[in-house]
N, C-alpha and C. Protein backbone atom coordinates (compact mmCIF):
# COMPACT_ATOMS: atom_id res chain seq x y z
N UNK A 1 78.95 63.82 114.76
CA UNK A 1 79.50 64.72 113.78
C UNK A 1 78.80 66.09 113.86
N UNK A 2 77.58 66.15 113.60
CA UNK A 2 77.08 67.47 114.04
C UNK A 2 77.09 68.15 115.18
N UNK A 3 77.10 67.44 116.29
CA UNK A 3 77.53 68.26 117.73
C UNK A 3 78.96 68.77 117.82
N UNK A 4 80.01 68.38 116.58
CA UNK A 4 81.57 69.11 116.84
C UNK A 4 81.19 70.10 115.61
N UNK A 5 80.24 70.25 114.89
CA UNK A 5 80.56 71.92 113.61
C UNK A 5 81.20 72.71 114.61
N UNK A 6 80.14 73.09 115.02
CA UNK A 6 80.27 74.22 115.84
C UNK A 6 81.97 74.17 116.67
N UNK A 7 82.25 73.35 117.58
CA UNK A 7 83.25 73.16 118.29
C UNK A 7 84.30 72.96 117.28
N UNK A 8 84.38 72.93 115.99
CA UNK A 8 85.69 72.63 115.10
C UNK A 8 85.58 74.05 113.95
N UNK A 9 84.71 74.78 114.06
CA UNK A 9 84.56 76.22 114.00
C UNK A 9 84.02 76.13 112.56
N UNK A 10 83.09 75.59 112.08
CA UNK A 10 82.15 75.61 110.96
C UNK A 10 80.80 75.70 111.27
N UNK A 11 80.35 76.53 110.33
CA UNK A 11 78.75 77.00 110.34
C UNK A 11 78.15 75.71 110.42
N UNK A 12 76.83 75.86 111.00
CA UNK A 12 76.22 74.62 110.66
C UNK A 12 74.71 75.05 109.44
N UNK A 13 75.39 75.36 108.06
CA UNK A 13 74.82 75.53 107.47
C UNK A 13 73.34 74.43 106.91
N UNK A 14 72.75 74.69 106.18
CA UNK A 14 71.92 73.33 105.59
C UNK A 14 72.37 72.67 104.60
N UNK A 15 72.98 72.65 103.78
CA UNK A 15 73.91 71.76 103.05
C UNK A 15 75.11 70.97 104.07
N UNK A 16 75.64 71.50 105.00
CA UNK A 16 76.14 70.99 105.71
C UNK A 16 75.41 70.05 106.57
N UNK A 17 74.52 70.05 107.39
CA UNK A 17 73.69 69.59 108.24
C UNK A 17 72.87 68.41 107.30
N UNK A 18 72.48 68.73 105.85
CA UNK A 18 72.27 67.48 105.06
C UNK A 18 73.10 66.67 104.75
N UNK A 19 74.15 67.13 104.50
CA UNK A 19 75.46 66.24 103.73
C UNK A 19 75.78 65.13 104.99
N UNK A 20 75.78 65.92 106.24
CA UNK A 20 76.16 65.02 107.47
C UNK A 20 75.20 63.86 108.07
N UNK A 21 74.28 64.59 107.99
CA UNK A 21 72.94 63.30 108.06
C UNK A 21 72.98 62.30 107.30
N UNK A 22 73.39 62.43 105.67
CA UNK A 22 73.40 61.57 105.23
C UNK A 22 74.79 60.45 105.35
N UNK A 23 75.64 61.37 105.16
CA UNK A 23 76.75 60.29 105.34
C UNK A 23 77.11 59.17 107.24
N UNK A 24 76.50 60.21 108.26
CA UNK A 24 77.57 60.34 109.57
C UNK A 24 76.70 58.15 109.68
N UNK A 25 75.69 57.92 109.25
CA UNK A 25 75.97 56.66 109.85
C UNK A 25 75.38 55.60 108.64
N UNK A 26 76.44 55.97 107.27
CA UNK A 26 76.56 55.40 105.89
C UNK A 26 77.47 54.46 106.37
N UNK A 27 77.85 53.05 106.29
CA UNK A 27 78.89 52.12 106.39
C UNK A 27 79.29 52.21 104.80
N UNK A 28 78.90 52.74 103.85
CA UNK A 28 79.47 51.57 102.56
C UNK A 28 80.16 52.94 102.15
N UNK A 29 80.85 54.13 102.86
CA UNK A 29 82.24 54.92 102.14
C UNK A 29 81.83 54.94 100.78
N UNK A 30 80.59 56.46 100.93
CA UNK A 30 80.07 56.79 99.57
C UNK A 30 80.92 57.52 99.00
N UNK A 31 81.16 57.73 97.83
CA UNK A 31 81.94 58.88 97.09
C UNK A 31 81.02 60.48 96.45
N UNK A 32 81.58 61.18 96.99
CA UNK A 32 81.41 62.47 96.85
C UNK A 32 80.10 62.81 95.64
N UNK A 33 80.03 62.07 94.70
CA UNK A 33 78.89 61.80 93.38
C UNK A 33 78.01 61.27 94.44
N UNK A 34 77.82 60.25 94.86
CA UNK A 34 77.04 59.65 95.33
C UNK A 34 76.12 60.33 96.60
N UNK A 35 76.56 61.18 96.86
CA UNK A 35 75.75 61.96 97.94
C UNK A 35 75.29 62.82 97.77
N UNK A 36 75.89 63.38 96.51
CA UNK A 36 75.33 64.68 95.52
C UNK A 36 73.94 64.46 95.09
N UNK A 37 74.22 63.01 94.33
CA UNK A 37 72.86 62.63 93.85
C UNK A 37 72.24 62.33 94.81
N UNK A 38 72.51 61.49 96.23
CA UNK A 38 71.19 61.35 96.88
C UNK A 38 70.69 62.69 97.41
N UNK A 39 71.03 63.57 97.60
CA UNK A 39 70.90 65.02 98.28
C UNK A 39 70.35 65.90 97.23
N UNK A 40 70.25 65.54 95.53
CA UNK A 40 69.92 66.59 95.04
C UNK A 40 68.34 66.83 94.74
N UNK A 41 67.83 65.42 94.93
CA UNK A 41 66.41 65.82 95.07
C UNK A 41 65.76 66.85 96.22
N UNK A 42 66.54 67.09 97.35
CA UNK A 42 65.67 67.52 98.31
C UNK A 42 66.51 68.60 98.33
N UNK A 43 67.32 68.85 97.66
CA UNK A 43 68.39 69.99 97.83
C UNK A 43 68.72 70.55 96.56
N UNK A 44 67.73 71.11 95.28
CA UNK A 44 68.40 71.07 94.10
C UNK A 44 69.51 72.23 93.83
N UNK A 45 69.61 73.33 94.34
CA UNK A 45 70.14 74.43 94.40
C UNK A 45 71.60 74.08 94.70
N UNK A 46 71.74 72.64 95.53
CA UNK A 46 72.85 72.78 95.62
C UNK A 46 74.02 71.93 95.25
N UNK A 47 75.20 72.20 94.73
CA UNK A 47 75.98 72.04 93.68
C UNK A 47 77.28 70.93 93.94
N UNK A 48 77.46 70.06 92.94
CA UNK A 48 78.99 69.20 93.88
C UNK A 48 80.03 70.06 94.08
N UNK A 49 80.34 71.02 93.72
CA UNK A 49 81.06 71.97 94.27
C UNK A 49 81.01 72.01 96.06
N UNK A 50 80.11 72.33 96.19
CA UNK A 50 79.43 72.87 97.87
C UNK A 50 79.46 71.20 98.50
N UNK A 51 78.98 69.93 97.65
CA UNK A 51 78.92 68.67 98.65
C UNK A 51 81.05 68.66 98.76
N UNK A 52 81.39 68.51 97.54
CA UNK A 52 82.76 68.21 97.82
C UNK A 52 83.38 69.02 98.88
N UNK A 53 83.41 70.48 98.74
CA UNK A 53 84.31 71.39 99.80
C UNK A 53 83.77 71.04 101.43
N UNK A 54 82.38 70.79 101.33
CA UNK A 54 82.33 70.17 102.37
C UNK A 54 82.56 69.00 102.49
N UNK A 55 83.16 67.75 102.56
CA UNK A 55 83.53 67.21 102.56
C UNK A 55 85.01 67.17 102.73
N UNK A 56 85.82 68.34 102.20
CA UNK A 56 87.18 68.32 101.99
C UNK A 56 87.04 69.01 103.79
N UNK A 57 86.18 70.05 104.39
CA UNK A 57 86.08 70.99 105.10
C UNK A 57 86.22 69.58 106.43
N UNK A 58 85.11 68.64 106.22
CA UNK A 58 84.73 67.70 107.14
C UNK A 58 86.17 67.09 107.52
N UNK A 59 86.80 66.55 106.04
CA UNK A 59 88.02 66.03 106.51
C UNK A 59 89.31 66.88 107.52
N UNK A 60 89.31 67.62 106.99
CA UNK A 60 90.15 68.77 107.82
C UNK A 60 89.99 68.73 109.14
N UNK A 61 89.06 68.87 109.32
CA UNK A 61 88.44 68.67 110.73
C UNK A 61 88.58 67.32 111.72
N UNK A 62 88.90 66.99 111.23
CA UNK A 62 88.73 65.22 111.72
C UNK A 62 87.55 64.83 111.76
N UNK A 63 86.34 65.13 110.74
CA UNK A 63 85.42 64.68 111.11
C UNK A 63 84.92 63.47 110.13
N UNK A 64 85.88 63.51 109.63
CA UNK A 64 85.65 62.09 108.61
C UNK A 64 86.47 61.79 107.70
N UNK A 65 87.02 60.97 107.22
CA UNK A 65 88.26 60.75 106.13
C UNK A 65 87.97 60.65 104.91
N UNK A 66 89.09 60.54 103.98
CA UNK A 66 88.48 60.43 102.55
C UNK A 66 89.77 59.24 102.24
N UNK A 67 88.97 58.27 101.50
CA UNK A 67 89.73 56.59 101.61
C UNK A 67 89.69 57.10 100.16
N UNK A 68 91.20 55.92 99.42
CA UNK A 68 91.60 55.45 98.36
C UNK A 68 91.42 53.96 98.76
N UNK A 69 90.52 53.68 98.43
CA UNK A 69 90.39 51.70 98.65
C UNK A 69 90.70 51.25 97.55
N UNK A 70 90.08 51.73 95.96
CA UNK A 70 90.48 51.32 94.84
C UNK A 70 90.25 51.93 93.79
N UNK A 71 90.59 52.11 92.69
CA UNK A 71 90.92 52.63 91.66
C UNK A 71 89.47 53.52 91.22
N UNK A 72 89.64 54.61 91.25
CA UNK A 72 88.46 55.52 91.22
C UNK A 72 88.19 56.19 91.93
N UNK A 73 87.38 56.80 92.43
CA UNK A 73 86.86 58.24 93.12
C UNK A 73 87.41 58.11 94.68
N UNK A 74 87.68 58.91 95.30
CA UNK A 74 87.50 58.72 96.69
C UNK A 74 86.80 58.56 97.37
N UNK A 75 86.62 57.66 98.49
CA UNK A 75 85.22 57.81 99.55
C UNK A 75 85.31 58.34 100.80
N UNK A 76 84.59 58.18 101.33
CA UNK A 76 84.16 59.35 102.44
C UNK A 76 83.57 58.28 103.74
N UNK A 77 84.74 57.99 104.42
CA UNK A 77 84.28 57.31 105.72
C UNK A 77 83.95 58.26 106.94
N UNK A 78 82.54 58.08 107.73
CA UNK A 78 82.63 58.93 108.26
C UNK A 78 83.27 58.22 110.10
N UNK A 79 83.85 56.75 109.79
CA UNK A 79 84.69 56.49 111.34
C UNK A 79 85.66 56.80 111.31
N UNK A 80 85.84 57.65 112.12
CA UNK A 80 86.98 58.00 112.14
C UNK A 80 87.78 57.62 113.10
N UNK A 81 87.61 56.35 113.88
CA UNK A 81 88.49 55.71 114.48
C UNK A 81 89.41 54.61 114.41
N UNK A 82 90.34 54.29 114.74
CA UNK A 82 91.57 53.09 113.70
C UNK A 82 90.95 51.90 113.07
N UNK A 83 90.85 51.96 111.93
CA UNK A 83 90.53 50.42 111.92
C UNK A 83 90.79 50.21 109.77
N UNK A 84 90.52 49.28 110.05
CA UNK A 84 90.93 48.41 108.58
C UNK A 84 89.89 48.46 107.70
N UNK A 85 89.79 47.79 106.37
CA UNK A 85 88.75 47.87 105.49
C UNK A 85 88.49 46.91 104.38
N UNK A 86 87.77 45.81 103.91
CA UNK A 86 87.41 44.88 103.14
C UNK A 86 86.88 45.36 102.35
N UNK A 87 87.64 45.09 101.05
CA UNK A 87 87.06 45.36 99.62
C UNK A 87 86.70 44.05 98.80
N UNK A 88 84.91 44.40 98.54
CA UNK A 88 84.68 43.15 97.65
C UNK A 88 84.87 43.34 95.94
N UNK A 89 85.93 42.18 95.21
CA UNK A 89 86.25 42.67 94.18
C UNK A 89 84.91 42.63 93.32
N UNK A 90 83.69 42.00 93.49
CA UNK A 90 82.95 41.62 92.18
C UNK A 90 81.95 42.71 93.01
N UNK A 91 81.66 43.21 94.12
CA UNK A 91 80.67 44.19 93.83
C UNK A 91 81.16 45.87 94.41
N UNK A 92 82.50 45.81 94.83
CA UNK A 92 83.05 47.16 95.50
C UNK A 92 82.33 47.52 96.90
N UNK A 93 82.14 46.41 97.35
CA UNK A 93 81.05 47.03 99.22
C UNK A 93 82.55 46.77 99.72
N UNK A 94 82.22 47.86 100.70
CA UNK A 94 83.48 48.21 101.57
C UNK A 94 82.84 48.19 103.06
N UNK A 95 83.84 47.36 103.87
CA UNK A 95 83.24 47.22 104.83
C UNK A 95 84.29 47.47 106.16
N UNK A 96 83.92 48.26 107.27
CA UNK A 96 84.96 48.27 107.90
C UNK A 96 85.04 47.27 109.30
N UNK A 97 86.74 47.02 109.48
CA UNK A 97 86.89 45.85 110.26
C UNK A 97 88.02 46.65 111.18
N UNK A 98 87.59 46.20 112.35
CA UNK A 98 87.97 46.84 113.80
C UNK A 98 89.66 46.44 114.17
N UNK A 99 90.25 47.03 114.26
CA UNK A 99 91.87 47.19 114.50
C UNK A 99 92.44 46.99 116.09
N UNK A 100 91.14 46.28 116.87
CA UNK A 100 91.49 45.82 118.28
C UNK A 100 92.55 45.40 118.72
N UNK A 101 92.92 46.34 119.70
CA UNK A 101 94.47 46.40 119.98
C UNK A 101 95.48 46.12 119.34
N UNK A 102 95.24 47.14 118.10
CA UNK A 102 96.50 47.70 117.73
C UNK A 102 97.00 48.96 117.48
N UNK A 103 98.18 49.04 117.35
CA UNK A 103 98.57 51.08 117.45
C UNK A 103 99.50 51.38 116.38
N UNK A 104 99.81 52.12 115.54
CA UNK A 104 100.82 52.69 115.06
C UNK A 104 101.74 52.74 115.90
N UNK A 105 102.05 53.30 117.47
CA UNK A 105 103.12 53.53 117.84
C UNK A 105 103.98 52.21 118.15
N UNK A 106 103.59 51.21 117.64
CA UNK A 106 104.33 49.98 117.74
C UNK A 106 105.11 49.39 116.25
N UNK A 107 104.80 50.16 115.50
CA UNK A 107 105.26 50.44 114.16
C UNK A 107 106.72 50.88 114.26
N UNK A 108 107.81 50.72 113.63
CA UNK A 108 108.96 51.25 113.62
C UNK A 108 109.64 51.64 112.63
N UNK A 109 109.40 52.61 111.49
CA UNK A 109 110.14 52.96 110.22
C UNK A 109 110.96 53.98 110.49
N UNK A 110 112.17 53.48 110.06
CA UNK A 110 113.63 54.54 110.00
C UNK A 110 113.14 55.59 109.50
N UNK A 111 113.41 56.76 109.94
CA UNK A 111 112.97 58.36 109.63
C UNK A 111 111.75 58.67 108.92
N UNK A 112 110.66 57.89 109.69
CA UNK A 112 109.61 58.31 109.13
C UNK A 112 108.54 58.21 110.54
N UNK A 113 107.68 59.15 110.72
CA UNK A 113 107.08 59.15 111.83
C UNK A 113 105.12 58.87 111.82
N UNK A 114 105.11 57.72 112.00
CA UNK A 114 103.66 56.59 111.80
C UNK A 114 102.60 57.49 112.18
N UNK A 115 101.57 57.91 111.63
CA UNK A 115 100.32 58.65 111.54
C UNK A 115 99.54 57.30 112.25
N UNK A 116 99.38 56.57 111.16
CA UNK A 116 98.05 55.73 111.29
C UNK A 116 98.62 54.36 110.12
N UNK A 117 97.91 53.10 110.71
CA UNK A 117 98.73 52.09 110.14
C UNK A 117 97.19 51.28 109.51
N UNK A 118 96.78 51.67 108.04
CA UNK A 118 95.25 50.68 107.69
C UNK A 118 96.22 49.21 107.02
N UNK A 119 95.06 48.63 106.83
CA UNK A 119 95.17 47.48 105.60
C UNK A 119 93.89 47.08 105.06
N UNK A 120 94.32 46.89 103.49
CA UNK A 120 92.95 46.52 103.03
C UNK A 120 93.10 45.03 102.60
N UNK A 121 91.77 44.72 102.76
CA UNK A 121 91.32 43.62 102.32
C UNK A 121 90.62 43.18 101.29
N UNK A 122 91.20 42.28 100.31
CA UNK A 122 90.63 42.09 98.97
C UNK A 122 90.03 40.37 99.23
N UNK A 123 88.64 40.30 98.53
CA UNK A 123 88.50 39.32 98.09
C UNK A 123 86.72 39.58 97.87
N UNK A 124 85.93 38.75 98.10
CA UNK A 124 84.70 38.51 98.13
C UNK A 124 83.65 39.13 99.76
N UNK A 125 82.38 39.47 98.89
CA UNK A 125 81.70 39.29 100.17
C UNK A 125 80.78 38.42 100.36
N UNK A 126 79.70 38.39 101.56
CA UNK A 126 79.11 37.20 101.86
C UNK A 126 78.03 36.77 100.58
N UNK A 127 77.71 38.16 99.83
CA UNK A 127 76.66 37.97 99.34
C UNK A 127 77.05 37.83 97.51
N UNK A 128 78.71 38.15 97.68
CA UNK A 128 78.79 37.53 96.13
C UNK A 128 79.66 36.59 96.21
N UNK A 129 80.29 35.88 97.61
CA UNK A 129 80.94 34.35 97.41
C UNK A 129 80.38 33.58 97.15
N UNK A 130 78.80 33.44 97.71
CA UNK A 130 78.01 32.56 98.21
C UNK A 130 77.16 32.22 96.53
N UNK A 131 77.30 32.70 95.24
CA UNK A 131 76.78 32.75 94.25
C UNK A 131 78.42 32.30 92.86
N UNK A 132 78.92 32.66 93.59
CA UNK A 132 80.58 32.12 92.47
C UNK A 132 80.46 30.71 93.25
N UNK A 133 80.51 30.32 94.86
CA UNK A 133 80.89 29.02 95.47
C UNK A 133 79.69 28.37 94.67
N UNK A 134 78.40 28.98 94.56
CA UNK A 134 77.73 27.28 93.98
C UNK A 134 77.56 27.25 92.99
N UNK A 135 78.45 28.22 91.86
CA UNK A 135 78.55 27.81 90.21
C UNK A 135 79.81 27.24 90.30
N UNK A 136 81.00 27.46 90.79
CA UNK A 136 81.38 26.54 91.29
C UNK A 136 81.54 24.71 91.24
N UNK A 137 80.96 24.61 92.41
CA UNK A 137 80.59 23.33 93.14
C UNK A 137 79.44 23.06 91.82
N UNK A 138 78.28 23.71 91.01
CA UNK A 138 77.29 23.29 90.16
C UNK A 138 78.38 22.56 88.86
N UNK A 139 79.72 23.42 88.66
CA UNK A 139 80.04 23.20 87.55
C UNK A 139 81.30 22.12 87.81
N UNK A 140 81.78 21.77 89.21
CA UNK A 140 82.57 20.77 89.24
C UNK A 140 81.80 19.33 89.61
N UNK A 141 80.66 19.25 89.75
CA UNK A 141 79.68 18.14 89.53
C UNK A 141 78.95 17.67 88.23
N UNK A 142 79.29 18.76 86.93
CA UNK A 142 78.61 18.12 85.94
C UNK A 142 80.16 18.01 85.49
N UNK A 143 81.52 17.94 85.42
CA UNK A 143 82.25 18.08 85.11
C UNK A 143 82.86 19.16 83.76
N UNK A 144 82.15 20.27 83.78
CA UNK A 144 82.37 21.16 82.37
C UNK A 144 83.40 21.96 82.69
């Protein structure tokens, strides 16, 4: 991400150059708050105004997307290559899952012309199934 500023015709300012460090190898698609605050200790001067536009600037660029996974803020993936996305309902970790060999251009909608084809995924993750499965299994053994 920082070796295309320049080549996608943006300064490589220091709010920029922080904002990118922090997000370019974030997996969990922080939202725009969330980077503000981690950035504002070492950066107080600078404003969610300046994290968002960059961010809106990044997207433009192709240098990173901004996801609607679920109800609330947008996040900020910085892969920007095809692929899918798992949403855990009991803690919101978003995780992305690889779209191996597949394409939009195999897509076929009457008068409409296919960008990009995601899907999300709802359910649990490893680390909050594994705590519902053995209350669960705890509570279908005492019979309550």
């Amino acid at each position: 991400m920082l070796e295309a500023l320049a080549s996608r015709g943006l300064k490589r300012t220091p709010q920029r150059l922080a904002l990118i460090r922090e997000l370019a190898d974030d997996p969990s698609h922080p939202t725009a708050m969330e980077l503000y605050e981690r950035l504002r200790a070492s950066m107080p001067t600078m404003s969610f105004a300046t994290v968002y536009n960059t961010l809106s600037a990044l997207c433009e660029q192709g240098l990173c997307t901004a996801r609607a996974l679920e109800p609330g803020p947008v996040r900020f993936d910085p892969n920007v290559e095809p692929h899918d996305h798992a949403v855990c309902d009991a803690c919101g970790r978003v995780i992305d899952i690889s779209q191996a060999g597949s394409s939009p251009s195999r897509v076929a909608v009457t008068g409409f012309a296919v960008r990009s084809v995601e899907r999300i995924y709802r359910g649990r993750c490893v680390g909050c199934a594994a705590p519902a499965e053995h209350a669960a299994r705890a509570e279908h053994t005492t019979g309550d």
